[in-house]
C-alpha atoms as a PDB file:
ATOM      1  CA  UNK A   1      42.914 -37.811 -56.417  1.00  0.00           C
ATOM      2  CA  UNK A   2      41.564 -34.489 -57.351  1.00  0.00           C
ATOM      3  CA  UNK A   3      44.628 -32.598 -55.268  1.00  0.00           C
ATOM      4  CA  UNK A   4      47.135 -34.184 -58.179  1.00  0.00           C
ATOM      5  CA  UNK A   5      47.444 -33.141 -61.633  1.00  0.00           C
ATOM      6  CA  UNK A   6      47.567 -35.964 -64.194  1.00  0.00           C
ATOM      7  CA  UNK A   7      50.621 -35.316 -66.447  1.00  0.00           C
ATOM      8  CA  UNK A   8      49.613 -34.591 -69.999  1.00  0.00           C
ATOM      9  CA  UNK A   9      51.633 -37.278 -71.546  1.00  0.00           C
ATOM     10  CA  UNK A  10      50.012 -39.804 -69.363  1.00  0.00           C
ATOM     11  CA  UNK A  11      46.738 -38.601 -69.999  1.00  0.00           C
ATOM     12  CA  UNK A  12      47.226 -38.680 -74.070  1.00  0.00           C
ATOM     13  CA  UNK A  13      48.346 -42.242 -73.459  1.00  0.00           C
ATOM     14  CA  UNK A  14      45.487 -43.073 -71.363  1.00  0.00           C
ATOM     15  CA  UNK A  15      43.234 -41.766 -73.941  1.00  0.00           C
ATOM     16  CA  UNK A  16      45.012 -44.399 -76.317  1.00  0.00           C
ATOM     17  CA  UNK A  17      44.361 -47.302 -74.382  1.00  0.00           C
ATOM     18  CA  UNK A  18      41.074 -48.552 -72.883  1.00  0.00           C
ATOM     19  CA  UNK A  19      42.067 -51.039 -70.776  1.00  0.00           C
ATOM     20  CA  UNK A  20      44.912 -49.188 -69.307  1.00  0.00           C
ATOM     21  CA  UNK A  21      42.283 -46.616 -68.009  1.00  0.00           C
ATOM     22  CA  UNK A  22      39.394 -49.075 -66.852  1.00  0.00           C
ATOM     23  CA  UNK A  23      42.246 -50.426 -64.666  1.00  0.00           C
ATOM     24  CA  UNK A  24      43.355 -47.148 -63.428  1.00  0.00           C
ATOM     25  CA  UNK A  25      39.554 -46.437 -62.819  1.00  0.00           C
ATOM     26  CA  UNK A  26      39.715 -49.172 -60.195  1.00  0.00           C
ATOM     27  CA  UNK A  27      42.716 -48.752 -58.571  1.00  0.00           C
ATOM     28  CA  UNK A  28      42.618 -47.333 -54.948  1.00  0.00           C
ATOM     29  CA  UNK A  29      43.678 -44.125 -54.281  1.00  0.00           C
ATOM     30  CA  UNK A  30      47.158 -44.875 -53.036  1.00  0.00           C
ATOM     31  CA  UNK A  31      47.683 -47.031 -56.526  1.00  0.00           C
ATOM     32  CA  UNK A  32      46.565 -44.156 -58.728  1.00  0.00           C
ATOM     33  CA  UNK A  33      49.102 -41.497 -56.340  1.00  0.00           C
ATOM     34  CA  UNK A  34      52.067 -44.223 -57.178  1.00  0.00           C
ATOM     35  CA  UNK A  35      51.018 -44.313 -60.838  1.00  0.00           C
ATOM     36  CA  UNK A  36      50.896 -41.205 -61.134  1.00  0.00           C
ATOM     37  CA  UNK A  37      54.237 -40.497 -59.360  1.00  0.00           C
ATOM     38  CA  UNK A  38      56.143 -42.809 -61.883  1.00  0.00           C
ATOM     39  CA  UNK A  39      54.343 -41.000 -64.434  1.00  0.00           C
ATOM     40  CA  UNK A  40      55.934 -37.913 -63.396  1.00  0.00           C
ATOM     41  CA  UNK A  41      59.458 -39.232 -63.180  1.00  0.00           C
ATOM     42  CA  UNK A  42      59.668 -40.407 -66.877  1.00  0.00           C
ATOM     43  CA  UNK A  43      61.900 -39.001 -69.404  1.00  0.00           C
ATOM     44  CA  UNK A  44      60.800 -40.333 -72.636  1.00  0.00           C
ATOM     45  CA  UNK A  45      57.954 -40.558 -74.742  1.00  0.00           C
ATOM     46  CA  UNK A  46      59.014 -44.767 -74.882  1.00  0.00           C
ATOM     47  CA  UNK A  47      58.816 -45.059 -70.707  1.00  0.00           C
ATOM     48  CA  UNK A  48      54.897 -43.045 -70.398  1.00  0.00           C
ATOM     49  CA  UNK A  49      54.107 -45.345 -72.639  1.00  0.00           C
ATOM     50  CA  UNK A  50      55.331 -48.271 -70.923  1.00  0.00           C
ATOM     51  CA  UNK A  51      53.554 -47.647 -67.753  1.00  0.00           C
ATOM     52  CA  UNK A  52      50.334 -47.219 -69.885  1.00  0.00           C
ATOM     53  CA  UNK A  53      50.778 -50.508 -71.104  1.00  0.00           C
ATOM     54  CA  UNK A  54      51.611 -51.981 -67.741  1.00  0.00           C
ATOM     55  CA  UNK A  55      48.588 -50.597 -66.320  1.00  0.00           C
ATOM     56  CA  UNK A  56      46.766 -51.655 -69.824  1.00  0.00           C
ATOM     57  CA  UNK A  57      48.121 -55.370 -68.934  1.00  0.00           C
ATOM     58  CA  UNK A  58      46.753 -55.870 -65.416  1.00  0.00           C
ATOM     59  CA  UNK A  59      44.111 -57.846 -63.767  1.00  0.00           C
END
């Protein structure tokens, strides 16, 4: 994963939910690229947010 930049939205997010970033901790790489790629196709403050707590929400 270090050859993609995390966006800074979804990293302040991240940093404002534990369990969303445990979970992405675990993920494979592939997950973590598709994460990431969502992440980078929001337009709002409201839809980062909403994948954090997706990811927050799993397993």
């Amino acid at each position: 994963m270090e050859e993609q930049e995390m966006p800074i939205g979804f990293a302040f997010q991240m940093a404002l939910n534990q369990n969303a970033m445990e979970n992405f901790v675990e993920m494979t790489e592939e997950e973590k690229k598709q994460v990431l790629e969502a992440a980078r196709n929001v337009h709002t403050k409201e839809q980062m947010r909403s994948i954090v707590e997706d990811l927050g929400q799993l397993g």
